[in-house]
PDB file of N, CA and C in Angstrom:
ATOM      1  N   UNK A   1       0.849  -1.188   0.000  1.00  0.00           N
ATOM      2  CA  UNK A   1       0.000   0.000   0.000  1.00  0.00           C
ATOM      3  C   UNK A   1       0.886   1.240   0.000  1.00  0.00           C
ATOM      4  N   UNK A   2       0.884   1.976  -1.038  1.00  0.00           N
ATOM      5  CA  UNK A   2       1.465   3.427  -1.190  1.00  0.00           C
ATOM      6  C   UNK A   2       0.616   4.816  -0.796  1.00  0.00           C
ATOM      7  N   UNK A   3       1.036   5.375   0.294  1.00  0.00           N
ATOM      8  CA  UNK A   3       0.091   6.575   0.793  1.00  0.00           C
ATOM      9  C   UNK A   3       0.928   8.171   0.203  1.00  0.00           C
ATOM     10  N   UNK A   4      -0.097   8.463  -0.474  1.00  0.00           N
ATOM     11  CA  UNK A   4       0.648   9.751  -1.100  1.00  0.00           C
ATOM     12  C   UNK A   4       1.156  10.452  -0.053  1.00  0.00           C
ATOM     13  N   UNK A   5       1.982  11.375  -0.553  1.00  0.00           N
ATOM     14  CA  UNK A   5       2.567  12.072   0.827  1.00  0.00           C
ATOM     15  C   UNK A   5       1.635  13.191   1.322  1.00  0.00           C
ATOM     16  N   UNK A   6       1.006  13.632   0.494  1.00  0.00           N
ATOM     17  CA  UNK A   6      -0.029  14.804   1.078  1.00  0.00           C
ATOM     18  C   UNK A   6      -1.227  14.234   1.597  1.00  0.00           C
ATOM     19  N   UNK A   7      -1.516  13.070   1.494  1.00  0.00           N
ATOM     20  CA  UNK A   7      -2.797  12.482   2.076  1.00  0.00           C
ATOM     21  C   UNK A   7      -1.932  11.926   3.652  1.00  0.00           C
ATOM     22  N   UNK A   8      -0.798  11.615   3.444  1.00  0.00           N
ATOM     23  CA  UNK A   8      -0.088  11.416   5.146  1.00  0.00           C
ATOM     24  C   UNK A   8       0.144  12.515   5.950  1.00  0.00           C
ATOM     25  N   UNK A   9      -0.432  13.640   5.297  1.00  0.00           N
ATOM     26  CA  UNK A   9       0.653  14.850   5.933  1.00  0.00           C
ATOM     27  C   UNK A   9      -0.941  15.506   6.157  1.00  0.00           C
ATOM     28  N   UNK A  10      -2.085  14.978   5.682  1.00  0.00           N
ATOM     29  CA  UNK A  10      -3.100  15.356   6.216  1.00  0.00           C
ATOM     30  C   UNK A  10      -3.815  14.670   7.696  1.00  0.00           C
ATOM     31  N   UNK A  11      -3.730  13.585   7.318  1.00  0.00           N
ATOM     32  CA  UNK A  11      -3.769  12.444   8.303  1.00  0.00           C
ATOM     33  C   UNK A  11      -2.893  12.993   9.343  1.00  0.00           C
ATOM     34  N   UNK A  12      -1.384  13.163   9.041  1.00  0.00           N
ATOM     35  CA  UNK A  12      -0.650  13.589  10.340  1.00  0.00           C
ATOM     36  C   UNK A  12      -1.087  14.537  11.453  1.00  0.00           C
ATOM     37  N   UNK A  13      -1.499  15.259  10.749  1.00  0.00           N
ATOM     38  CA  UNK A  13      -2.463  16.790  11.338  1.00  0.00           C
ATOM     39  C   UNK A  13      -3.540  16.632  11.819  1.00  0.00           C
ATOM     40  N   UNK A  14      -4.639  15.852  11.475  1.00  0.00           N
ATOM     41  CA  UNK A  14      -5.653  15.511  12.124  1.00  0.00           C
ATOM     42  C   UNK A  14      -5.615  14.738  13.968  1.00  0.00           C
ATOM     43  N   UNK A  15      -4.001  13.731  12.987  1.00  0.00           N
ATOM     44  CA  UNK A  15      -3.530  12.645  14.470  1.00  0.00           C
ATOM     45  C   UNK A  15      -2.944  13.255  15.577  1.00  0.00           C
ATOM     46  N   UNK A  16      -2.355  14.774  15.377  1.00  0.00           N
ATOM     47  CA  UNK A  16      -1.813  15.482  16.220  1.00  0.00           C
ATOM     48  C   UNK A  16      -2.512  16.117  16.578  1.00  0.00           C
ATOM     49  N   UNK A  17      -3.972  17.216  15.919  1.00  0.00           N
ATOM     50  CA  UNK A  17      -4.844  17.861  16.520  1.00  0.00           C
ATOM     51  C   UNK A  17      -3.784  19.126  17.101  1.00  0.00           C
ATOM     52  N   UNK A  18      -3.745  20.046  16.200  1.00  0.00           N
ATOM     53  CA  UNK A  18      -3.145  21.518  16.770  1.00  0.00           C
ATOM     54  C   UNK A  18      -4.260  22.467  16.831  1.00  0.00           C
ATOM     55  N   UNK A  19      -3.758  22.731  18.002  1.00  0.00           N
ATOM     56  CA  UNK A  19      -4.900  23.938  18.682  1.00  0.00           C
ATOM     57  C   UNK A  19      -4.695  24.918  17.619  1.00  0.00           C
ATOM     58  N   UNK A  20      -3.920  25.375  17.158  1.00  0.00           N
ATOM     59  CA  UNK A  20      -4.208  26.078  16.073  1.00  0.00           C
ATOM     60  C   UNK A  20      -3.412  26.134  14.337  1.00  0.00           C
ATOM     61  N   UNK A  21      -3.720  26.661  13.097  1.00  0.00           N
ATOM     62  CA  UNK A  21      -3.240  25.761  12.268  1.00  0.00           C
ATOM     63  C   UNK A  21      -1.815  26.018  12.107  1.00  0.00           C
ATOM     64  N   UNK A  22      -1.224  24.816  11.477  1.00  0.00           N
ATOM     65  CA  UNK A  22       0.407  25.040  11.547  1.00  0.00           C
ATOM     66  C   UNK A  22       0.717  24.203   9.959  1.00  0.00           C
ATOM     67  N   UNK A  23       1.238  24.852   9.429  1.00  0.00           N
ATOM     68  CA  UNK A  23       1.991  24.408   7.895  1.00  0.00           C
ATOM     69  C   UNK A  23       2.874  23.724   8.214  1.00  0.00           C
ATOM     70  N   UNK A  24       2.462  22.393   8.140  1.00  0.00           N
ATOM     71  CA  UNK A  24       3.522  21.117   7.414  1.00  0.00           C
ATOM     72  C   UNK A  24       4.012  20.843   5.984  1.00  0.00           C
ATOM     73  N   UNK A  25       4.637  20.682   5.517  1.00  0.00           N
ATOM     74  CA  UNK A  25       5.922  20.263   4.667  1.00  0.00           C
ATOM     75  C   UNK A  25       6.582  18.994   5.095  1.00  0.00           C
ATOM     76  N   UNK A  26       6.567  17.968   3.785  1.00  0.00           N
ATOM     77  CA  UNK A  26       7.326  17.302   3.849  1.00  0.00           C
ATOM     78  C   UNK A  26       9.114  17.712   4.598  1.00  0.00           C
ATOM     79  N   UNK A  27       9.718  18.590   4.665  1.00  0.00           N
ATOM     80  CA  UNK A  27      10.630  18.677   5.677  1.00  0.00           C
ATOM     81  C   UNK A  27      10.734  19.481   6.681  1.00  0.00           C
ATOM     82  N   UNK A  28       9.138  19.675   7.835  1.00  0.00           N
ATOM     83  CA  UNK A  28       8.970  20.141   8.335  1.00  0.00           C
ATOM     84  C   UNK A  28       9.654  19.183   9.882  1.00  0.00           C
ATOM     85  N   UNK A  29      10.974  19.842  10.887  1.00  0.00           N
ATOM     86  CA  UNK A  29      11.052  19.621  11.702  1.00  0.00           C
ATOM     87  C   UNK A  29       9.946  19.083  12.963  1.00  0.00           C
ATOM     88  N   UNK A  30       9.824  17.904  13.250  1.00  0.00           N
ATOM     89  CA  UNK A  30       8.899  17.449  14.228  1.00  0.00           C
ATOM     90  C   UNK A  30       9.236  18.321  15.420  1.00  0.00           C
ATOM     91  N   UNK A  31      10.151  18.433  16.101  1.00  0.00           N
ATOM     92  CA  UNK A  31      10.785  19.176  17.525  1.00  0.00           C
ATOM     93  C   UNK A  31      10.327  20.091  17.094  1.00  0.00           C
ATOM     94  N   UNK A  32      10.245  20.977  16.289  1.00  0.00           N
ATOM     95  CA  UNK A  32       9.895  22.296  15.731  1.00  0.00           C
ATOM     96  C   UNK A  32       8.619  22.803  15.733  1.00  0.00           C
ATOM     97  N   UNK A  33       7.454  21.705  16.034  1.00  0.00           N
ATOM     98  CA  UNK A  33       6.394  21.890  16.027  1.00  0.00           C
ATOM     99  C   UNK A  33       5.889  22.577  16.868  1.00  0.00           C
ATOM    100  N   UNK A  34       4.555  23.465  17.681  1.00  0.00           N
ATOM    101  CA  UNK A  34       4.472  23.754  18.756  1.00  0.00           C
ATOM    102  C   UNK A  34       4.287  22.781  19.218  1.00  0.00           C
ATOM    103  N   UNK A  35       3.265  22.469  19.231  1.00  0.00           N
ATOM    104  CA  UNK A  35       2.382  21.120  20.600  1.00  0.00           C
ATOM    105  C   UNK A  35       2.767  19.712  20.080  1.00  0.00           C
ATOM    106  N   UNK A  36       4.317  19.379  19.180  1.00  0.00           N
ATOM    107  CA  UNK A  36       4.782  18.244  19.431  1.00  0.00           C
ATOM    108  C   UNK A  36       5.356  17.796  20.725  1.00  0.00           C
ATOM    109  N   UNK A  37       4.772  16.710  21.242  1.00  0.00           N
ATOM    110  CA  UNK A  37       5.224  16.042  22.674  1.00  0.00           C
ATOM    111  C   UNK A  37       4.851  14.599  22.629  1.00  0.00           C
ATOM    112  N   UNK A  38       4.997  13.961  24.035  1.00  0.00           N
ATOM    113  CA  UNK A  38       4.409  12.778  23.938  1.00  0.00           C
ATOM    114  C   UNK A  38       2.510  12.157  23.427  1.00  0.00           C
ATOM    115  N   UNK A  39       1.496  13.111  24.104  1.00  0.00           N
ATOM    116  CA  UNK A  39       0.703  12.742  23.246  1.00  0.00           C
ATOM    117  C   UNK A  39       0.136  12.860  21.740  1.00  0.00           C
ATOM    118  N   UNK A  40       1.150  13.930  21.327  1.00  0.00           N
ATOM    119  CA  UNK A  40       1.284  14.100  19.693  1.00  0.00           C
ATOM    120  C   UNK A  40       2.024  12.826  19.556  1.00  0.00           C
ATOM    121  N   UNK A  41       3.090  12.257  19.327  1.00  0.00           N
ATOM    122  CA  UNK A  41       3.657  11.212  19.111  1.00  0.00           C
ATOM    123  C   UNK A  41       2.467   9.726  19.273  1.00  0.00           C
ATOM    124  N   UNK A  42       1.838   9.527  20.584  1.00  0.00           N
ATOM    125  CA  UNK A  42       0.675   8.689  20.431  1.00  0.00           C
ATOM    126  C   UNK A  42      -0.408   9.325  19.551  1.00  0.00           C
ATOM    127  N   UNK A  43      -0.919   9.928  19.032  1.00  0.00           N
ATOM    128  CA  UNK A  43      -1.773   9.954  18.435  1.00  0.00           C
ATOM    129  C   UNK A  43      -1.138   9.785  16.872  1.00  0.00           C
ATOM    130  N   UNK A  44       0.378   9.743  16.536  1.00  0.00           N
ATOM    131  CA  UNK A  44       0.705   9.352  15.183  1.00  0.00           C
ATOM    132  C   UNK A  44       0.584   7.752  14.698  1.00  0.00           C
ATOM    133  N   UNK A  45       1.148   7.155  16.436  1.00  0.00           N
ATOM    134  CA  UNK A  45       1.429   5.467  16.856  1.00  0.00           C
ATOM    135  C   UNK A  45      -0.222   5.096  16.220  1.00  0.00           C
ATOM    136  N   UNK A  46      -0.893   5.558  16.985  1.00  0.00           N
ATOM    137  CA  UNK A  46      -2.743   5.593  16.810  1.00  0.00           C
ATOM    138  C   UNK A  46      -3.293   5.177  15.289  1.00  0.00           C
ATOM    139  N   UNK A  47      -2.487   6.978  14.735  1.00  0.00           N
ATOM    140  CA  UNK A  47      -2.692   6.565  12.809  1.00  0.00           C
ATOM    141  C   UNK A  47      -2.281   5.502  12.436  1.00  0.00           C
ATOM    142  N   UNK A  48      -1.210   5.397  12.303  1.00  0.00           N
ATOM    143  CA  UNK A  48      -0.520   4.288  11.920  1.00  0.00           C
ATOM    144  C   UNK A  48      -1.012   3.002  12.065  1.00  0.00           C
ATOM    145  N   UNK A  49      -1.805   2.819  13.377  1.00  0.00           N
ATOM    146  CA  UNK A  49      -2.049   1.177  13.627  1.00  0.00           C
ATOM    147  C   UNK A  49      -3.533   1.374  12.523  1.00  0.00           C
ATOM    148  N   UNK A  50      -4.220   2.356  12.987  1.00  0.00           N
ATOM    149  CA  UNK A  50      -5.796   2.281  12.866  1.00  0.00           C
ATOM    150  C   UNK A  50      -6.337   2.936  10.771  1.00  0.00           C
ATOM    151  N   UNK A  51      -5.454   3.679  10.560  1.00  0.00           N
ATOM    152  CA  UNK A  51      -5.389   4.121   9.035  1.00  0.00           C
ATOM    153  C   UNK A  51      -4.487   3.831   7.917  1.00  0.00           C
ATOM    154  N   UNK A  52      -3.233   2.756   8.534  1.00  0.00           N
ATOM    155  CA  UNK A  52      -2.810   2.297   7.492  1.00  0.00           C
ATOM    156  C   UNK A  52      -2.034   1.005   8.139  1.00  0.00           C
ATOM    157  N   UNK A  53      -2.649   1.013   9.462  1.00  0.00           N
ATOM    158  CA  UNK A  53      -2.075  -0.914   9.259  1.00  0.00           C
ATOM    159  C   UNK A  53      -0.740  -1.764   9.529  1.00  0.00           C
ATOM    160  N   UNK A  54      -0.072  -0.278  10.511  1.00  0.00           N
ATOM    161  CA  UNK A  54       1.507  -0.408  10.155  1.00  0.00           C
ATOM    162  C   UNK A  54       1.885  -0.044  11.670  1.00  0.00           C
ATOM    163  N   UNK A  55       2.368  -1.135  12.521  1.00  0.00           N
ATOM    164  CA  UNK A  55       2.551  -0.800  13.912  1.00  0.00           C
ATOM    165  C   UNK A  55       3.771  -0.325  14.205  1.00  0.00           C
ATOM    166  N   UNK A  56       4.109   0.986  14.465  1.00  0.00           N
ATOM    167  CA  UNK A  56       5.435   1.107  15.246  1.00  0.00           C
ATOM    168  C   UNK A  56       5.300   1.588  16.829  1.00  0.00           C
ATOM    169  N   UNK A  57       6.389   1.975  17.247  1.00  0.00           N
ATOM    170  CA  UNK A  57       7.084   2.222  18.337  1.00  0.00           C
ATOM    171  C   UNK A  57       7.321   3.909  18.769  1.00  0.00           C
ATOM    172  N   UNK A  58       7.629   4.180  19.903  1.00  0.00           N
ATOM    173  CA  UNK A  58       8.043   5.709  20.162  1.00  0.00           C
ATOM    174  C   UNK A  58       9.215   5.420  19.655  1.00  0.00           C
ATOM    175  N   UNK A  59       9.956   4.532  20.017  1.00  0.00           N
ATOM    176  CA  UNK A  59      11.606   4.438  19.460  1.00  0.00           C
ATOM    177  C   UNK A  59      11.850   4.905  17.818  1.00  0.00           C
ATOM    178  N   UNK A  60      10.770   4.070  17.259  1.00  0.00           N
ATOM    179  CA  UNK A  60      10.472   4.204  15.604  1.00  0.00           C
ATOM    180  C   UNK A  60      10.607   6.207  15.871  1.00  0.00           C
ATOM    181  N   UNK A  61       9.581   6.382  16.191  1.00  0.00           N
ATOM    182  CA  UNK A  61       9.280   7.870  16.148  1.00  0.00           C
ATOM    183  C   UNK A  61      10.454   8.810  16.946  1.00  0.00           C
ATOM    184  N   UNK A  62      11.358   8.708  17.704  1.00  0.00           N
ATOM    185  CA  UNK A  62      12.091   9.313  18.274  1.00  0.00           C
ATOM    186  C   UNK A  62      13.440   9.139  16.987  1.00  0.00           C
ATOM    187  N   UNK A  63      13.237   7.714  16.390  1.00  0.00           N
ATOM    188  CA  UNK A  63      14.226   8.431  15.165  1.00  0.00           C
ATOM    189  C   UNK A  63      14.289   9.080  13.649  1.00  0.00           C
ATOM    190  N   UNK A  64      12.865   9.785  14.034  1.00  0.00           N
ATOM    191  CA  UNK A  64      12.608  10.001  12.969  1.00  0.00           C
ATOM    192  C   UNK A  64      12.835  11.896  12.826  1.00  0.00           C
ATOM    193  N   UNK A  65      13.384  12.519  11.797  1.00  0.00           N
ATOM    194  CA  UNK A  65      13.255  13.996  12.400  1.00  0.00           C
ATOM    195  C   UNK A  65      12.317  15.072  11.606  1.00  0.00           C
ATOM    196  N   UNK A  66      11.883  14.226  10.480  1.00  0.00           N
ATOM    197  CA  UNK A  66      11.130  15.498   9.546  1.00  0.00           C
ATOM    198  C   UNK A  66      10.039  14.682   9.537  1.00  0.00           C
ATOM    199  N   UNK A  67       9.053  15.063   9.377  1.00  0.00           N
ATOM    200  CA  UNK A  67       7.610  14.412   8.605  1.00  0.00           C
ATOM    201  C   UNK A  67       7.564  13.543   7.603  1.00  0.00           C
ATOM    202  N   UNK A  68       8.718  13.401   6.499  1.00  0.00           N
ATOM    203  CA  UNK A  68       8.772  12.555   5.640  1.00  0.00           C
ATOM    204  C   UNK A  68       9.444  12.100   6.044  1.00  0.00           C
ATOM    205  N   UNK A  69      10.251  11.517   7.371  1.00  0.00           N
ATOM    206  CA  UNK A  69      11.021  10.651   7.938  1.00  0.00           C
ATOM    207  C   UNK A  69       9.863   9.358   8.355  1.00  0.00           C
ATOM    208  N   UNK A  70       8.832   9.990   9.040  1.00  0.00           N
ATOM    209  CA  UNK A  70       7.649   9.580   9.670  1.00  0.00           C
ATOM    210  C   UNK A  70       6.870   8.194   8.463  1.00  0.00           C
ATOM    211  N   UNK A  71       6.722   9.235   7.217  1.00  0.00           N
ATOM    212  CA  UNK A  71       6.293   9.077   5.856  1.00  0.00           C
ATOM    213  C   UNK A  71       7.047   7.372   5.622  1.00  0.00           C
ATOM    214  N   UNK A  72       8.500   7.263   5.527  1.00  0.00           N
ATOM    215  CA  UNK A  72       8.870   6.549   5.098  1.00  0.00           C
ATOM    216  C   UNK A  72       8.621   5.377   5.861  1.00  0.00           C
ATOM    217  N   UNK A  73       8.271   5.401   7.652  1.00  0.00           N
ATOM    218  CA  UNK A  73       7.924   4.291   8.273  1.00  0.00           C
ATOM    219  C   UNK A  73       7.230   3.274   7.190  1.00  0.00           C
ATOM    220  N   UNK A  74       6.210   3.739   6.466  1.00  0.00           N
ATOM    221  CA  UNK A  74       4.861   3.791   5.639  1.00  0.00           C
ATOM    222  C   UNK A  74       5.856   2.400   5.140  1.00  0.00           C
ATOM    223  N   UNK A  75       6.763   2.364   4.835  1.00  0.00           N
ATOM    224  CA  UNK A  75       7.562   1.326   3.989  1.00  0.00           C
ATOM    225  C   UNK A  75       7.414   1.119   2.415  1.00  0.00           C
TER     226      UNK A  75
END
């Protein structure tokens, strides 16, 4: 299964839920985000299991540093 990158980068945004809106880019710094933290990070774990089927880890996600780092979990 191939997920376009702008349909992940919509999904991403929904899974993080920002209080207010914030422009992602494929090489948009995760740390960089405002309200990236631990329950932003679970709610990506969340997508992943429940919208495309693909289980990772915080570890997965702690090495990841841009949004299309995230993307490539996708495999």
């Amino acid at each position: 299964m191939t997920i376009a990158l702008d349909q992940f980068i919509e999904s991403f945004l929904t899974a993080v839920d920002f209080q207010e809106p914030v422009e992602v880019t494929p090489d948009t710094v995760l740390k960089d985000l405002p309200e990236w933290d631990s329950l932003a990070a679970l709610g990506v774990i969340v997508m992943f299991d429940v919208e495309f089927g693909k289980t990772i880890t915080g570890d997965d996600i702690k090495n990841c540093t841009t949004v299309v780092d995230l993307h490539k979990l996708l495999g």
